[in-house]
N, C-alpha and C. Protein backbone atom coordinates (compact mmCIF):
# COMPACT_ATOMS: atom_id res chain seq x y z
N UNK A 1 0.85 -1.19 0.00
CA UNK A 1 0.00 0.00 0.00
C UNK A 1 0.89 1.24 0.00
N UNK A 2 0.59 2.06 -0.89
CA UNK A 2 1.40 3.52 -1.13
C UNK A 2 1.14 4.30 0.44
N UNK A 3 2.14 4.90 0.79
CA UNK A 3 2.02 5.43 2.37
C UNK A 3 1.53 6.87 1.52
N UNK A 4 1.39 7.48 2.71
CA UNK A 4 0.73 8.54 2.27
C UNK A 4 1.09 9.71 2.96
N UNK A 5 1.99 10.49 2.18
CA UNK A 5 3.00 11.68 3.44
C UNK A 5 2.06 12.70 3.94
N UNK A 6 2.80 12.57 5.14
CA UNK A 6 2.38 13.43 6.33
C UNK A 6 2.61 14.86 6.10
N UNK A 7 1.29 15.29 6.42
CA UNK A 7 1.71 16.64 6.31
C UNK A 7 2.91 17.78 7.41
N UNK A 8 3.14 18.63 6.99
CA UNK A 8 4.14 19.68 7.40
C UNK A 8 3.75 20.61 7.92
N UNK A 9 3.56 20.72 9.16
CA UNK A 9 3.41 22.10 10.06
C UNK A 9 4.43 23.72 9.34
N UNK A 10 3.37 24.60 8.83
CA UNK A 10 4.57 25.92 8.69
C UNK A 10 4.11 26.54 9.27
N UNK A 11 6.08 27.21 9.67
CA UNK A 11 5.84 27.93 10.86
C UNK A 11 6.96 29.21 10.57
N UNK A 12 6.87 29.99 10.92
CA UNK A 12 7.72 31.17 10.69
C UNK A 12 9.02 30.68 11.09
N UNK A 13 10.38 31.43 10.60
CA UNK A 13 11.57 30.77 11.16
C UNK A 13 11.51 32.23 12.74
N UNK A 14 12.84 31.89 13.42
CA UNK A 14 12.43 32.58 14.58
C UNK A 14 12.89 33.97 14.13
N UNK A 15 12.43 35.24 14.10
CA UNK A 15 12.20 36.56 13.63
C UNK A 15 14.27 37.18 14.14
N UNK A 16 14.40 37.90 13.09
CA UNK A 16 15.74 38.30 13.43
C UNK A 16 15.41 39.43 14.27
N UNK A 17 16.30 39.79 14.84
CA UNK A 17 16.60 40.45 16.12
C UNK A 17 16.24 41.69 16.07
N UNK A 18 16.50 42.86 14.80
CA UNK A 18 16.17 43.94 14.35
C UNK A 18 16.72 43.71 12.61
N UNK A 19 15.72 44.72 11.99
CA UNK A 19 16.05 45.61 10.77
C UNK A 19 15.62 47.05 10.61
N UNK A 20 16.97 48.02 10.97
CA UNK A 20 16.70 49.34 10.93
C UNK A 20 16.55 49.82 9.31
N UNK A 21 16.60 48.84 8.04
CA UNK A 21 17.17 49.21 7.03
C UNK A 21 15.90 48.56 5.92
N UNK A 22 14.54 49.27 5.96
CA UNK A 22 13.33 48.68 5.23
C UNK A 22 13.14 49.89 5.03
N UNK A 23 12.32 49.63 3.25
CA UNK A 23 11.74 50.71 2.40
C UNK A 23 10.47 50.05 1.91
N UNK A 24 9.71 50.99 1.70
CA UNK A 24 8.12 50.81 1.57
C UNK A 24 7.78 51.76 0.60
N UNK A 25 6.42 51.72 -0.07
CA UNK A 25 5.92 52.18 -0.96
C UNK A 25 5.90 53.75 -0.65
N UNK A 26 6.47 54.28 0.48
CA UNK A 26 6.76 55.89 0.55
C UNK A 26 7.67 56.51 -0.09
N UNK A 27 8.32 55.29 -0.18
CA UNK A 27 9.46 55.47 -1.40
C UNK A 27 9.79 55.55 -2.81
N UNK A 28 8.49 55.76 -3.27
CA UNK A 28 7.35 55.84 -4.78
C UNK A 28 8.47 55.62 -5.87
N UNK A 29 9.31 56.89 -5.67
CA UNK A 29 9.79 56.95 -6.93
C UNK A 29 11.36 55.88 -7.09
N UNK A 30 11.29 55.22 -6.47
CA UNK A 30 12.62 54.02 -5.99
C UNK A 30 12.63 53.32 -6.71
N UNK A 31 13.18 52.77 -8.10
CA UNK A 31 12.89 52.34 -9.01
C UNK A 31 13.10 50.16 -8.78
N UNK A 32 13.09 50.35 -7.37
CA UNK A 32 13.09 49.04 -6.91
C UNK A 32 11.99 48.52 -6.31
N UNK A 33 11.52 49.39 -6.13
CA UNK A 33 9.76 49.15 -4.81
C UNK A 33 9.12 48.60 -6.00
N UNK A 34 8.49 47.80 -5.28
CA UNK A 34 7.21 47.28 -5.50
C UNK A 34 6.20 47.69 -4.94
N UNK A 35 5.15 47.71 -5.35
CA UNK A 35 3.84 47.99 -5.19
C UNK A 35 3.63 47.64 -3.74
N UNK A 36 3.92 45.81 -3.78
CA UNK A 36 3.34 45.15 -3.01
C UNK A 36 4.10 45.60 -1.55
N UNK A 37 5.20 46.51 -0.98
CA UNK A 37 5.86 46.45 -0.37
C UNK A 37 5.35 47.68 0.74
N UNK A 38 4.02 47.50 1.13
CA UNK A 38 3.36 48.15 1.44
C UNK A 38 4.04 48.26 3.50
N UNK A 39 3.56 49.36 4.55
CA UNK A 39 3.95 49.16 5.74
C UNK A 39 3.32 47.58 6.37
N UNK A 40 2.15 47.88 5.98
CA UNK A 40 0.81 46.78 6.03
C UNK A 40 1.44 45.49 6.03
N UNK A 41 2.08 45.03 4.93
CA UNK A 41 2.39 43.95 4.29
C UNK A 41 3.58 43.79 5.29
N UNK A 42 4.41 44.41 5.21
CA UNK A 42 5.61 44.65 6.18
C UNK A 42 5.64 44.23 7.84
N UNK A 43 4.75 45.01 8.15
CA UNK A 43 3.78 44.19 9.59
C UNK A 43 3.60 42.81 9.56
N UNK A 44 2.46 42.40 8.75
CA UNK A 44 2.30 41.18 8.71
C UNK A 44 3.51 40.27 8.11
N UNK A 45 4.31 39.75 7.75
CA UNK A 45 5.95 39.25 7.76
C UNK A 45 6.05 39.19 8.86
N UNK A 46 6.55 40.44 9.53
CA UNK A 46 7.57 40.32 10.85
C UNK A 46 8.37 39.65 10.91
N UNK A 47 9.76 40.09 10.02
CA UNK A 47 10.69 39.17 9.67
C UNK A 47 11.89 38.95 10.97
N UNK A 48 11.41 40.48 11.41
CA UNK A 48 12.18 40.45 12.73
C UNK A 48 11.43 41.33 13.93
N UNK A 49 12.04 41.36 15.28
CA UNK A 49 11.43 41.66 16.13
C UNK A 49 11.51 43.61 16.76
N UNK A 50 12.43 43.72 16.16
CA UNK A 50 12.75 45.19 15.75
C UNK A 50 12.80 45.52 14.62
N UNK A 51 11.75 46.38 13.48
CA UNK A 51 11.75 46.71 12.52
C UNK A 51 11.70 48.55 12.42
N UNK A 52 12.51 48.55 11.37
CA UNK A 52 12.70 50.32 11.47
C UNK A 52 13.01 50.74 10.25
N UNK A 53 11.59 51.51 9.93
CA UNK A 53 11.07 51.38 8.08
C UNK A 53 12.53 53.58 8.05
N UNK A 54 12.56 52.99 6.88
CA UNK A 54 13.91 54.38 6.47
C UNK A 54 13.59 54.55 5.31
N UNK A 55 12.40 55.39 4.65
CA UNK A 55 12.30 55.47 3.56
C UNK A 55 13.26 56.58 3.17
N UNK A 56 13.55 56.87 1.79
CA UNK A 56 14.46 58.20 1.71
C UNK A 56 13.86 59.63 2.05
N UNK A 57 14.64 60.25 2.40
CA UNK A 57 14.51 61.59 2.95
C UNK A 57 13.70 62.86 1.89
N UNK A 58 14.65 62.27 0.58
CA UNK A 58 13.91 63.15 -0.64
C UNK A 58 12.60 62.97 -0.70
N UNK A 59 11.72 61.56 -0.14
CA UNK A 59 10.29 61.35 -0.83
C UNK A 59 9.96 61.45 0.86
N UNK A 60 10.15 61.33 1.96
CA UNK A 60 9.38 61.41 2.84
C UNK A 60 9.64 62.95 3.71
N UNK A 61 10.66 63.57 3.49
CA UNK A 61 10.57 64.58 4.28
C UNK A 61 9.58 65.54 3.94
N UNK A 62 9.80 66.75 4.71
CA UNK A 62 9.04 67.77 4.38
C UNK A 62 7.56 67.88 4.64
N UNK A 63 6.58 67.85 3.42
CA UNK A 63 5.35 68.12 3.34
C UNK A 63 4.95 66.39 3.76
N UNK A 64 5.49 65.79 3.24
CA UNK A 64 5.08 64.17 3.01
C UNK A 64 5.40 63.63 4.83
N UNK A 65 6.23 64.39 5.62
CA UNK A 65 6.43 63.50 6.71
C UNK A 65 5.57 62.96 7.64
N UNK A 66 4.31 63.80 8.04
CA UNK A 66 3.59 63.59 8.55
C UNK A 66 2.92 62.52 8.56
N UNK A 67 2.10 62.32 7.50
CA UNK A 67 1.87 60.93 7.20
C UNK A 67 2.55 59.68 7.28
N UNK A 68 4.03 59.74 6.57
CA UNK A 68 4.80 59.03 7.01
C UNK A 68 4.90 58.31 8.05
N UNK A 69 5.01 59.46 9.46
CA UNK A 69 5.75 59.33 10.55
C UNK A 69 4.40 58.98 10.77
N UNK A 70 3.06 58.82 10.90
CA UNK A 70 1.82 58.27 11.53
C UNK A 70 1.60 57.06 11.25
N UNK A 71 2.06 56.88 9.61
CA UNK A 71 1.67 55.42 9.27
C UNK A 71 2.86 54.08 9.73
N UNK A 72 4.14 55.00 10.40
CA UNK A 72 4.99 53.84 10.87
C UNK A 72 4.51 53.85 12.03
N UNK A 73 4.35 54.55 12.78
CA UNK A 73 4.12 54.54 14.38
C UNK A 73 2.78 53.38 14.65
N UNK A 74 1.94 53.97 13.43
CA UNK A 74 0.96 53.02 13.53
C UNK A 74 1.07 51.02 13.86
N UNK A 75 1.85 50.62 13.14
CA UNK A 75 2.39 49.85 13.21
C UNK A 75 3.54 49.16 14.50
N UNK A 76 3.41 50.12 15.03
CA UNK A 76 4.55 50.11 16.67
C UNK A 76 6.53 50.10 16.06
N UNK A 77 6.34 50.33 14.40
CA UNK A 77 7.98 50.20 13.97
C UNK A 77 8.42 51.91 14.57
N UNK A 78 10.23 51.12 14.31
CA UNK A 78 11.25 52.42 14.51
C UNK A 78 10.68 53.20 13.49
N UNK A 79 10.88 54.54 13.65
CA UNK A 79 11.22 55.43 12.89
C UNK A 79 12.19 56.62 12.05
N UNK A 80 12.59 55.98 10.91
CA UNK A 80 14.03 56.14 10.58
C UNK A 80 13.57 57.04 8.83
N UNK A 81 14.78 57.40 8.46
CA UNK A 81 14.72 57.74 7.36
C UNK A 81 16.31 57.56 6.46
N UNK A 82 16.19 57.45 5.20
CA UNK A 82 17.37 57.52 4.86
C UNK A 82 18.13 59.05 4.39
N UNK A 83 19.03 59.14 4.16
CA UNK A 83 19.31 60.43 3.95
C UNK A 83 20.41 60.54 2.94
N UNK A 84 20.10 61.00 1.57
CA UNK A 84 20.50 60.58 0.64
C UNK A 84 22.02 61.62 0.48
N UNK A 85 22.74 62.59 1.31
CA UNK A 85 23.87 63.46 0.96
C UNK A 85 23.69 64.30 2.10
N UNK A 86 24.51 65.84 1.47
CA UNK A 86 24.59 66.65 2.91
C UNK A 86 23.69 67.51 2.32
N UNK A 87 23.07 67.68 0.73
CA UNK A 87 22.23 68.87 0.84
C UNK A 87 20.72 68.32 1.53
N UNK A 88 20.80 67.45 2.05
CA UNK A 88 19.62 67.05 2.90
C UNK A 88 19.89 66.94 4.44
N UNK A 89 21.04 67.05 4.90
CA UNK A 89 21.35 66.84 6.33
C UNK A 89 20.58 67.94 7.19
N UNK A 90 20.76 68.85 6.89
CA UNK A 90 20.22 70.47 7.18
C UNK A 90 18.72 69.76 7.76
N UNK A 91 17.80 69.67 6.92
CA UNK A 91 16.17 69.50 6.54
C UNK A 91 16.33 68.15 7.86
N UNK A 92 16.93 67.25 7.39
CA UNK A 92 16.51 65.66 8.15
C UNK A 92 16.94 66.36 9.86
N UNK A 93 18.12 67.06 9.99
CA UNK A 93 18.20 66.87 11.30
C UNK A 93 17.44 67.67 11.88
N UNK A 94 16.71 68.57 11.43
CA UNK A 94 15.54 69.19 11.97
C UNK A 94 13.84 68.52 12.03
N UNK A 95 14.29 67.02 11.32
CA UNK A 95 13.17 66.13 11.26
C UNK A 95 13.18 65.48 12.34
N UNK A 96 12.27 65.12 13.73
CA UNK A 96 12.27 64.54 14.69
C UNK A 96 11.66 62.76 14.12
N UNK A 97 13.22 61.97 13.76
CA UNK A 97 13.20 60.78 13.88
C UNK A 97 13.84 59.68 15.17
N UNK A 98 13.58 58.51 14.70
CA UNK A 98 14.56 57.80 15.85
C UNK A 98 16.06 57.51 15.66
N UNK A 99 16.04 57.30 13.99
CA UNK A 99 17.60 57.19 13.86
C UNK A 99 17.44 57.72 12.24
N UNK A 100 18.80 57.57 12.04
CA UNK A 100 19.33 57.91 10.32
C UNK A 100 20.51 56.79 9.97
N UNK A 101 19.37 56.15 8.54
CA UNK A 101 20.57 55.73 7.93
C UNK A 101 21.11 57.15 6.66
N UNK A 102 22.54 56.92 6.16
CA UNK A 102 23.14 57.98 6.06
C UNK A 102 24.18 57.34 4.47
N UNK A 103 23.80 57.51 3.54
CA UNK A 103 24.81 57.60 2.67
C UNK A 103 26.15 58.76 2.39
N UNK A 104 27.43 57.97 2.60
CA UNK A 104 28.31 58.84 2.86
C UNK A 104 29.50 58.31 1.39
N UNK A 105 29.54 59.54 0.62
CA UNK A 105 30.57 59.44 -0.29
C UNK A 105 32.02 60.14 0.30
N UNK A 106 33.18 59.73 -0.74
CA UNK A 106 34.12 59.95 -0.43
C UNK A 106 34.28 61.42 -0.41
N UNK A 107 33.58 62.35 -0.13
CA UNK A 107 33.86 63.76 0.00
C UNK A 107 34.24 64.36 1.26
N UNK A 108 34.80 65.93 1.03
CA UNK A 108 34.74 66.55 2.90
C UNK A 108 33.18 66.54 3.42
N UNK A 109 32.32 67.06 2.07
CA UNK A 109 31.12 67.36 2.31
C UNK A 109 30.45 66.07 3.20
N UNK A 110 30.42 65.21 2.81
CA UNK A 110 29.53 64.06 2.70
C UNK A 110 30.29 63.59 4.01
N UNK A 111 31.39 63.41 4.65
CA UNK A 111 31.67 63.44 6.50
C UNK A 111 31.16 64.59 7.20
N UNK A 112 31.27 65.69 6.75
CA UNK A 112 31.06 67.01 7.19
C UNK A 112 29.15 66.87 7.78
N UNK A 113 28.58 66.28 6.36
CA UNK A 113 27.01 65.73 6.56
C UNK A 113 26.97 64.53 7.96
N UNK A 114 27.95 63.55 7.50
CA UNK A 114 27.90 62.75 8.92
C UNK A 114 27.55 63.21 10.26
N UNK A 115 28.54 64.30 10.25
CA UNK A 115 28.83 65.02 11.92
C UNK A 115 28.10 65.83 11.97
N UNK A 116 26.91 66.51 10.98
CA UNK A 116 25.78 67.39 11.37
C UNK A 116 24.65 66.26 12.20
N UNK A 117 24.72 65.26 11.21
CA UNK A 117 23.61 64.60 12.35
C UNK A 117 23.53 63.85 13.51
N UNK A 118 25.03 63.49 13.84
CA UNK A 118 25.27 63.11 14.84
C UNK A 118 25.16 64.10 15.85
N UNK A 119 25.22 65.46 15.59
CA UNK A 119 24.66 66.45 16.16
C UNK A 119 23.31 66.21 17.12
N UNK A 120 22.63 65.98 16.32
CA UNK A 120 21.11 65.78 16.59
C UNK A 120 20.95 64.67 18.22
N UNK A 121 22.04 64.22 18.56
CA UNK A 121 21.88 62.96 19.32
C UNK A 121 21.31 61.50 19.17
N UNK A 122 20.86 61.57 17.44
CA UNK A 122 20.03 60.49 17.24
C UNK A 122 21.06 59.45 16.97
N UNK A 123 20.84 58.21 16.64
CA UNK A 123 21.58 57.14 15.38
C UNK A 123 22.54 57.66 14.26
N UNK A 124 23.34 57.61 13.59
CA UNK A 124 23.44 57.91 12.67
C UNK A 124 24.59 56.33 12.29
N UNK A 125 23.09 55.53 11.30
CA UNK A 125 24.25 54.31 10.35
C UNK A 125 24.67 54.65 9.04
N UNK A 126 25.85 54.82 8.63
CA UNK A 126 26.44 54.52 7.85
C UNK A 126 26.29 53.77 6.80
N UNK A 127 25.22 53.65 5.43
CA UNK A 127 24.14 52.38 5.10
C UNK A 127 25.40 52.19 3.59
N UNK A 128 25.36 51.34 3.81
CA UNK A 128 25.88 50.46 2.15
C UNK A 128 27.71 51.11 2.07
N UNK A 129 27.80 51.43 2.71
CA UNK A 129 29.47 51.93 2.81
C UNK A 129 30.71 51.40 1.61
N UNK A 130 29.72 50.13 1.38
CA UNK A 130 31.08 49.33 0.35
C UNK A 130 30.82 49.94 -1.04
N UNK A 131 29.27 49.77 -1.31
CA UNK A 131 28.95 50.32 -2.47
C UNK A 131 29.68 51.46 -2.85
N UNK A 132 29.15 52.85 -1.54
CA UNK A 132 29.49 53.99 -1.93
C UNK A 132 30.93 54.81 -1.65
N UNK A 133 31.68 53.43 -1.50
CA UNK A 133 33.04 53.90 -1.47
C UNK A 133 33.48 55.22 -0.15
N UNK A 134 33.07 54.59 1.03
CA UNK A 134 33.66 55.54 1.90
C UNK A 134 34.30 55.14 2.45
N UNK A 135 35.28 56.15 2.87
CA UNK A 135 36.46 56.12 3.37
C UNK A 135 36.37 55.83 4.95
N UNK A 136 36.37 54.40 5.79
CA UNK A 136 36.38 54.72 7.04
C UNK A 136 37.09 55.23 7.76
N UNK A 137 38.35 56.02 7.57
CA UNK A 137 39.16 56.03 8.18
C UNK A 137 38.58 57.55 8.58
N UNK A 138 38.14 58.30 8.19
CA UNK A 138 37.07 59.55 8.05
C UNK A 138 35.95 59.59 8.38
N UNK A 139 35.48 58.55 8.61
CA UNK A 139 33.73 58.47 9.45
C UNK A 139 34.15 58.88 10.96
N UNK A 140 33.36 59.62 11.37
CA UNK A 140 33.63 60.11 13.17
C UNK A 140 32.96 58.39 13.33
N UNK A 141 34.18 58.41 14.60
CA UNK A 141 33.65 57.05 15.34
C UNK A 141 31.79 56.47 16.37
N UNK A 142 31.50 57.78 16.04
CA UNK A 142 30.34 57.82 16.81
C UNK A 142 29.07 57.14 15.85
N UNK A 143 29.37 57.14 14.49
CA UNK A 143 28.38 56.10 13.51
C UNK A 143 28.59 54.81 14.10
N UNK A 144 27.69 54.35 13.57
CA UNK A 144 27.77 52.80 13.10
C UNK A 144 27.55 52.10 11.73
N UNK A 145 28.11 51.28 11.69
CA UNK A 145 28.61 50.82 10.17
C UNK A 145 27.36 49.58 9.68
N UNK A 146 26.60 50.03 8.38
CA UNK A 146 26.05 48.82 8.41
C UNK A 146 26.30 47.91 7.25
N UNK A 147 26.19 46.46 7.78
CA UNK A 147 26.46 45.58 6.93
C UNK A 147 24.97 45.07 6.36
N UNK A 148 25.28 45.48 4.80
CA UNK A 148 24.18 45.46 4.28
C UNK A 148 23.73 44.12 2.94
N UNK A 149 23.03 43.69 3.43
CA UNK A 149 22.22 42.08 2.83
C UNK A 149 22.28 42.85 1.21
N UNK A 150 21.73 43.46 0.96
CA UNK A 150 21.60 43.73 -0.59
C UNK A 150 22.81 43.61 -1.47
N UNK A 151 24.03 44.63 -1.01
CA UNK A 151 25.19 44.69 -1.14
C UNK A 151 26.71 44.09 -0.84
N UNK A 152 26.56 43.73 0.59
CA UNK A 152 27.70 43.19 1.02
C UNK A 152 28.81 42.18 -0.04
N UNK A 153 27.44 41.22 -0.53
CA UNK A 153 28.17 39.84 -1.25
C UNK A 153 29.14 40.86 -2.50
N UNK A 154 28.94 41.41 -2.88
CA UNK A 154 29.69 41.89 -4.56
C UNK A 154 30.86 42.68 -3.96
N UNK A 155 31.35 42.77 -3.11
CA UNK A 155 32.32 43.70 -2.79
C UNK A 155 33.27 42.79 -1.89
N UNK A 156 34.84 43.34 -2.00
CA UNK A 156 35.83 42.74 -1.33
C UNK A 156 35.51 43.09 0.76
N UNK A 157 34.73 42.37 1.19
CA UNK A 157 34.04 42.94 2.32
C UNK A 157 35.29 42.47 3.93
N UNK A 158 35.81 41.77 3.02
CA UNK A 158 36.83 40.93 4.73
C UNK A 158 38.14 41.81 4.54
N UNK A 159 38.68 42.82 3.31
CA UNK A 159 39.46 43.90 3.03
C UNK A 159 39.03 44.38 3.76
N UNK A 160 37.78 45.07 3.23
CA UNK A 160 37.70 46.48 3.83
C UNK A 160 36.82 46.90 4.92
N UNK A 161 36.31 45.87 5.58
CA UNK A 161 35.77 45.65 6.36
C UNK A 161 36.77 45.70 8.21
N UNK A 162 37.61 44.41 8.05
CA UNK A 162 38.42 43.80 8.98
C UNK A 162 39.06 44.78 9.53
N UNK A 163 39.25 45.71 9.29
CA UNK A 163 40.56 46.71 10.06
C UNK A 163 39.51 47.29 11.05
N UNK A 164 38.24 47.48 10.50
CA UNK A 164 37.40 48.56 11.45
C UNK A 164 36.44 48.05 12.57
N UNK A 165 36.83 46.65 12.86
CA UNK A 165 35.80 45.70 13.62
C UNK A 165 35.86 46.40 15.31
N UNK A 166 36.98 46.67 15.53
CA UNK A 166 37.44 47.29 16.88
C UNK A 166 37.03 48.73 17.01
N UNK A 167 36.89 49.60 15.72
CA UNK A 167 36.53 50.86 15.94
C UNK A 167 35.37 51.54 15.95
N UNK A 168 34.35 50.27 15.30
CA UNK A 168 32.79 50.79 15.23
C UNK A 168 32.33 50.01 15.56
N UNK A 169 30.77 50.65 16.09
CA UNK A 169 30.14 49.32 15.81
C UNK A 169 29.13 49.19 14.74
N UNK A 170 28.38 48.29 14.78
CA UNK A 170 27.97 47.32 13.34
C UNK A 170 26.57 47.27 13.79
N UNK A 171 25.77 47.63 12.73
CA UNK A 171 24.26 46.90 12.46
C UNK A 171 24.16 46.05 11.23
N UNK A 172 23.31 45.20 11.11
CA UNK A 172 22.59 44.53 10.01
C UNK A 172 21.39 45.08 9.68
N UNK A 173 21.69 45.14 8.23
CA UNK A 173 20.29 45.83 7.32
C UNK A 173 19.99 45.01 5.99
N UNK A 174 18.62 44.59 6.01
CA UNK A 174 18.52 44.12 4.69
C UNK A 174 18.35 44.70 3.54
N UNK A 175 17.57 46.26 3.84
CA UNK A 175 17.58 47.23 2.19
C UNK A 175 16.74 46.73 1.55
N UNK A 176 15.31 46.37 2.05
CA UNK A 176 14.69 45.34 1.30
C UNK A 176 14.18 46.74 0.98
N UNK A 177 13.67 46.34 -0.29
CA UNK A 177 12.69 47.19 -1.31
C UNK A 177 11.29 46.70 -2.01
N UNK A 178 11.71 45.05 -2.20
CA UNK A 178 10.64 44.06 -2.32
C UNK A 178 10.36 43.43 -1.12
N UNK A 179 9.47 42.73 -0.82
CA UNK A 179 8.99 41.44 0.53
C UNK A 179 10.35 40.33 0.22
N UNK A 180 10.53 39.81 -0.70
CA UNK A 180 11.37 38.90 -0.55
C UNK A 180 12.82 39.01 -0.11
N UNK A 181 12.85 40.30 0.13
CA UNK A 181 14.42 40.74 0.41
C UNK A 181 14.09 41.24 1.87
N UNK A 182 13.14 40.67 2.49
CA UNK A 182 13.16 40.98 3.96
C UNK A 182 14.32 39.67 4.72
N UNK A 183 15.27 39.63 4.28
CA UNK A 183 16.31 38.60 5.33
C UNK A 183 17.84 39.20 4.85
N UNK A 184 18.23 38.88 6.00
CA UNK A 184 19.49 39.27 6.29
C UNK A 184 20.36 38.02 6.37
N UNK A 185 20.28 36.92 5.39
CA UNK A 185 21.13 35.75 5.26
C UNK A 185 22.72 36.35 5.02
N UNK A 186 22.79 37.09 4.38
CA UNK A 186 24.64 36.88 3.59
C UNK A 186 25.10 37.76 4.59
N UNK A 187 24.36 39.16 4.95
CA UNK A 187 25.34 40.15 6.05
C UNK A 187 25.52 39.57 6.95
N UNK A 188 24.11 38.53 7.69
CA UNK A 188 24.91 37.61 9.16
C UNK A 188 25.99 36.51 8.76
N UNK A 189 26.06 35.95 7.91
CA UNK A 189 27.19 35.21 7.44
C UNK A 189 28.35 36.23 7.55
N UNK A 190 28.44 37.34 6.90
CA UNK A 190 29.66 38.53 6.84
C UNK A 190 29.67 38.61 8.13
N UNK A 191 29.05 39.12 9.03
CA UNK A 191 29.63 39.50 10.44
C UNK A 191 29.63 38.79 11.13
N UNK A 192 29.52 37.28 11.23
CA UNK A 192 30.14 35.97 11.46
C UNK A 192 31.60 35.80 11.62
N UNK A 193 32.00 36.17 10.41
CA UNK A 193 33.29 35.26 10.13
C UNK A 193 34.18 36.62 9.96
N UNK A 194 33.40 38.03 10.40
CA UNK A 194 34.45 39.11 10.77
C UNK A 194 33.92 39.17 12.23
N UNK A 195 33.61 38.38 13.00
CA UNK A 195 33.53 38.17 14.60
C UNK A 195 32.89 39.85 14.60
N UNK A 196 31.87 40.05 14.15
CA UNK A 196 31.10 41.24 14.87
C UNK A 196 30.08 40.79 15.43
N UNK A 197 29.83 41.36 16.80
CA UNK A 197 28.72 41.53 17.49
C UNK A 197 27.71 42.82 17.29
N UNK A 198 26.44 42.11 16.53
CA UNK A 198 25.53 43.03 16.42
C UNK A 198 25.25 44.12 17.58
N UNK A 199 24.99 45.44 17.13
CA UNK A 199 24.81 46.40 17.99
C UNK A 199 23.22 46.80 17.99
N UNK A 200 21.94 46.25 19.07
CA UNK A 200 20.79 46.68 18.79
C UNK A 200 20.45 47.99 19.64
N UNK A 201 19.91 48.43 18.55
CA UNK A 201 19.84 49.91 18.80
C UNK A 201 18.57 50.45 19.57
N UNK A 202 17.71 49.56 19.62
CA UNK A 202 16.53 49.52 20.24
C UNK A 202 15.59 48.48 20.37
N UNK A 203 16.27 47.68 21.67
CA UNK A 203 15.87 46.60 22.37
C UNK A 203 14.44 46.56 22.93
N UNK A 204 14.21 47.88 23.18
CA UNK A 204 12.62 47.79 24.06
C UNK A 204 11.66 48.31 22.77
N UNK A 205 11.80 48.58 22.03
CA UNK A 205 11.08 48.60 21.35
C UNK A 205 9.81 47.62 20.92
């Protein structure tokens, strides 16, 4: 007699610890979003147990924040934004968020932007660093560096990474833009085997 397989209990795997580094449909003009990548949708996942939506600064600040900042709260997530240079540092650090992720190019300007918002007393991560070619040796030590799921794999990351394990500390971000890029598989592998200890930035949350 043919047996007859048993079915399979599914069950969520156990939720990662935080992601300060999620984009959502506030992010309209992101030529990566999806539709479907709604806060809503985002909620229901719960890929992890600290989530902290950072849409960019260009599409959510300003006139648009309000809403923004109601429809994350709604949800009980961090509230973060990204911040695309320094001609936006000005505007964001006068934006009452919880943290900033922070694209930093190899310029004076673009450190100079760093240390305005560290000003603020908030967060300030350091997002995709390998991509955008910054110089750590020039980041004020008071960032944190994130190792980022989207990016990490394509770049020489145990170079340029390894020297700075002692001088910063480190978040994990996935940069998801779609639902399916809500995991942080390859950056926890990277800060594995460069012995970093995740830094959570907001435990009670």
């Amino acid at each position: 007699m043919k047996s007859v397989p048993r079915a399979v209990e599914l069950v969520n795997p156990a939720p990662l610890p935080q992601d300060l580094h999620v984009h959502t449909v506030f992010s309209y003009a992101d030529g990566a979003i999806m539709p479907q990548q709604t806060i809503e949708l985002v909620a229901s996942i719960g890929h992890a147990r600290v989530i902290g939506i950072s849409d960019h600064f260009s599409y959510v600040g300003g006139s648009s924040f309000a809403a923004y900042s109601k429809a994350v709260r709604k949800q009980g997530f961090v509230l973060g934004t990204e911040v695309g240079g320094p001609d936006q540092t000005e505007a964001a650090a006068e934006t009452v968020v919880d943290y900033y992720n922070y694209h930093c190019e190899d310029t004076p300007a673009f450190y100079a932007g760093a240390e305005r918002l560290l000003e603020t007393g908030r967060p300030v991560i350091i997002a995709h660093p390998l991509l955008l070619g910054t110089n750590l040796d020039k980041v004020p030590p008071e960032c944190l560096i994130e190792i980022n799921n989207r990016y990490v794999w394509r770049n020489d990351w145990r170079t340029r990474l390894a020297p700075y394990v002692d001088r910063f500390r480190f978040v994990i971000g996935s940069d998801a833009h779609q639902p399916h890029w809500l995991n942080q598989t390859v950056a926890r592998r990277v800060a594995q085997e460069l012995g970093i200890q995740e830094t959570l930035l907001f435990p009670g949350a």
